[in-house]
C-alpha atoms as a PDB file:
ATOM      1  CA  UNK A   1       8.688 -51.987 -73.360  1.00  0.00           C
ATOM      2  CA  UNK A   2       7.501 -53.717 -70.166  1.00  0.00           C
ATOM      3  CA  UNK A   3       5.259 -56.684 -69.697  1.00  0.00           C
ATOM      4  CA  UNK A   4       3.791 -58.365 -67.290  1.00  0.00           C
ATOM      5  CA  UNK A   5       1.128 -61.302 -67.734  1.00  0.00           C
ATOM      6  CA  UNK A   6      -1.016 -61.624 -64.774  1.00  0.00           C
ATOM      7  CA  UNK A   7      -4.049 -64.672 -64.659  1.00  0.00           C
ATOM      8  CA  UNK A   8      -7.749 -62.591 -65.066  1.00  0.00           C
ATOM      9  CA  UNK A   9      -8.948 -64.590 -61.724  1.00  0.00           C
ATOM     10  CA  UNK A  10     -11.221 -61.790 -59.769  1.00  0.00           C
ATOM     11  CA  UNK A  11      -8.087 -62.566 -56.602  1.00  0.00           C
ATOM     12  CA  UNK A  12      -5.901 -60.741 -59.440  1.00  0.00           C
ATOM     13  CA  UNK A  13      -8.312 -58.395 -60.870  1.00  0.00           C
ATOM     14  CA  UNK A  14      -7.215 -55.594 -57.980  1.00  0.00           C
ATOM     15  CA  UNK A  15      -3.546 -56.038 -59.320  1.00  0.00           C
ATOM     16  CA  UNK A  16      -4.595 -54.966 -62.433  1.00  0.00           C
ATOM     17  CA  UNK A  17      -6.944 -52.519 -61.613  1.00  0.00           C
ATOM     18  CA  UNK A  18      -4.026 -50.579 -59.358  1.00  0.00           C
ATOM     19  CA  UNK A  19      -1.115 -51.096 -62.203  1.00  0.00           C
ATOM     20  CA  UNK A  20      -4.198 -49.534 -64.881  1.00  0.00           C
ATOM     21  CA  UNK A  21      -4.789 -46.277 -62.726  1.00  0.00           C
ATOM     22  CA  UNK A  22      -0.842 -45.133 -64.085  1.00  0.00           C
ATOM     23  CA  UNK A  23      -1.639 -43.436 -67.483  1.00  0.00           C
ATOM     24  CA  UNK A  24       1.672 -45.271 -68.861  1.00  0.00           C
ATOM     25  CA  UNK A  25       0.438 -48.174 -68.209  1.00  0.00           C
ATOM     26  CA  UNK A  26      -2.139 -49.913 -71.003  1.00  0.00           C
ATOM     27  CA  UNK A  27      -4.248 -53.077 -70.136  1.00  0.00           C
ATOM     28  CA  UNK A  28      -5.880 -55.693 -72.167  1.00  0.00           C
ATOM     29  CA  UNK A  29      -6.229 -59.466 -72.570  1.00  0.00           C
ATOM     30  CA  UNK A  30      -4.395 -62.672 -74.364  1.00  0.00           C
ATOM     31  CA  UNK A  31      -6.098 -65.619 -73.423  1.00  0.00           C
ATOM     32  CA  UNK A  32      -6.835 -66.150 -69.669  1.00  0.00           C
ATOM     33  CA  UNK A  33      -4.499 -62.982 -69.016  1.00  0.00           C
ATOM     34  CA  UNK A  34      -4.027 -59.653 -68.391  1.00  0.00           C
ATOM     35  CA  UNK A  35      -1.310 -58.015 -69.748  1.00  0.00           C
ATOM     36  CA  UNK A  36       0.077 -55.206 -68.375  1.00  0.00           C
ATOM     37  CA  UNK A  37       2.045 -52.817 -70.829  1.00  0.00           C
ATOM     38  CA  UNK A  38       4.574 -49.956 -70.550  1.00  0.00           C
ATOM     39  CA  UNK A  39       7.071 -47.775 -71.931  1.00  0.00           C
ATOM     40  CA  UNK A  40       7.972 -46.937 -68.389  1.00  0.00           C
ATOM     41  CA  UNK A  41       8.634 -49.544 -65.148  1.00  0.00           C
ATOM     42  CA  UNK A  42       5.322 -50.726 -63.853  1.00  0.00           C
ATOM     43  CA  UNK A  43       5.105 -49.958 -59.910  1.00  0.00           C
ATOM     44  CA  UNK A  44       2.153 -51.852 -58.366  1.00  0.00           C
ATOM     45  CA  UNK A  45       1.591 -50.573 -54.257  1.00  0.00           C
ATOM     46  CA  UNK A  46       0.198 -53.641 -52.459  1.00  0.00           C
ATOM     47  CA  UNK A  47      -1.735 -52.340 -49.794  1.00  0.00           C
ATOM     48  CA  UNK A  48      -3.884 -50.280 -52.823  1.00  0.00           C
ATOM     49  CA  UNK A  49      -4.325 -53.997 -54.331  1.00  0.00           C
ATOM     50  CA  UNK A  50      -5.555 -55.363 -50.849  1.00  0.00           C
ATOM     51  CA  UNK A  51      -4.103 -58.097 -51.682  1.00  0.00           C
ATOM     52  CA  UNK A  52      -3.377 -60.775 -49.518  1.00  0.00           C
ATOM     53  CA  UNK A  53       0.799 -61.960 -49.564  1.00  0.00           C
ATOM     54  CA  UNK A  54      -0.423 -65.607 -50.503  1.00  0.00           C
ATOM     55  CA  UNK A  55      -2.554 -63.676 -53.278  1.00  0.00           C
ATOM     56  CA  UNK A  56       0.403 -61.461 -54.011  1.00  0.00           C
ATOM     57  CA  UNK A  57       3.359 -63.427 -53.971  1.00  0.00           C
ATOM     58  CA  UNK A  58       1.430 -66.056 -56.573  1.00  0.00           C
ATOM     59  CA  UNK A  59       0.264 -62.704 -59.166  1.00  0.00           C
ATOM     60  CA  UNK A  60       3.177 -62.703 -61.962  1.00  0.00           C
ATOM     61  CA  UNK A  61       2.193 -64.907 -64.501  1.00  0.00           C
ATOM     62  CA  UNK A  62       5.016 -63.794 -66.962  1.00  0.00           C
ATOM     63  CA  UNK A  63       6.940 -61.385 -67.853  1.00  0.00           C
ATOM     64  CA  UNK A  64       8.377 -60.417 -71.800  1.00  0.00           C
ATOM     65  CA  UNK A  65      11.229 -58.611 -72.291  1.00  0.00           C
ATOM     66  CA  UNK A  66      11.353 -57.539 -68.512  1.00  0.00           C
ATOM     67  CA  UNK A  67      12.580 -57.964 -65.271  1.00  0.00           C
ATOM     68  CA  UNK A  68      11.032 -57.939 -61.866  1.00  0.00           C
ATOM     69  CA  UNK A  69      13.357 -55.008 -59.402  1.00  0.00           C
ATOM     70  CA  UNK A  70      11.309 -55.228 -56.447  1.00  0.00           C
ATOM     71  CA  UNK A  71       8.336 -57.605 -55.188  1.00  0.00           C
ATOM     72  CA  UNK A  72       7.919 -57.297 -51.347  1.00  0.00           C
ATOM     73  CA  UNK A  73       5.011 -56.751 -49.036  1.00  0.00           C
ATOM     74  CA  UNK A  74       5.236 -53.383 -50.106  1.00  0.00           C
ATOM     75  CA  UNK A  75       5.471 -53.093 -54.164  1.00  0.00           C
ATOM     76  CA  UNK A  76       6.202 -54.889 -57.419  1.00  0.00           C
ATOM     77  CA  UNK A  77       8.316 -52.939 -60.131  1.00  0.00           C
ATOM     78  CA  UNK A  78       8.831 -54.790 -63.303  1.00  0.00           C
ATOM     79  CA  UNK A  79      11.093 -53.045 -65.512  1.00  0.00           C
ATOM     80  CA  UNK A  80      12.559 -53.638 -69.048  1.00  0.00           C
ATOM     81  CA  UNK A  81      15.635 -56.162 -69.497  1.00  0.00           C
END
């Protein structure tokens, strides 16, 4: 299973909006986050965020049980450890 915790500010909301449009992926909150759940990796494409880097590079929260594979101006991938 892969999680990643991500702070339910409206800068992050995109982020989670974009990871929720994969049907693998299920969303809800604990506390002031949103976590982000998956069997699968979780592949989040920037540029459909519109995030800005600052915005971007600040997003991960936590993680539990996973692993972040790629976060660069193009994607994040979290996958599990």
């Amino acid at each position: 299973m892969t999680t990643l915790f991500v702070l339910d500010v409206p800068e992050n909301t995109p982020i989670a909006a974009v990871a929720g449009q994969d049907p693998a992926v299920m969303i809800d909150r604990v506390g002031p986050y949103y976590r982000i759940v998956s069997d699968a990796p979780i592949v989040i494409d920037r540029r459909a965020t519109k995030a800005r880097h600052a915005v971007w590079y600040s997003s991960v929260a936590g993680l539990h049980r996973s692993r972040i594979t790629q976060w660069d101006k193009d994607a994040m991938r979290i996958e599990p450890r």
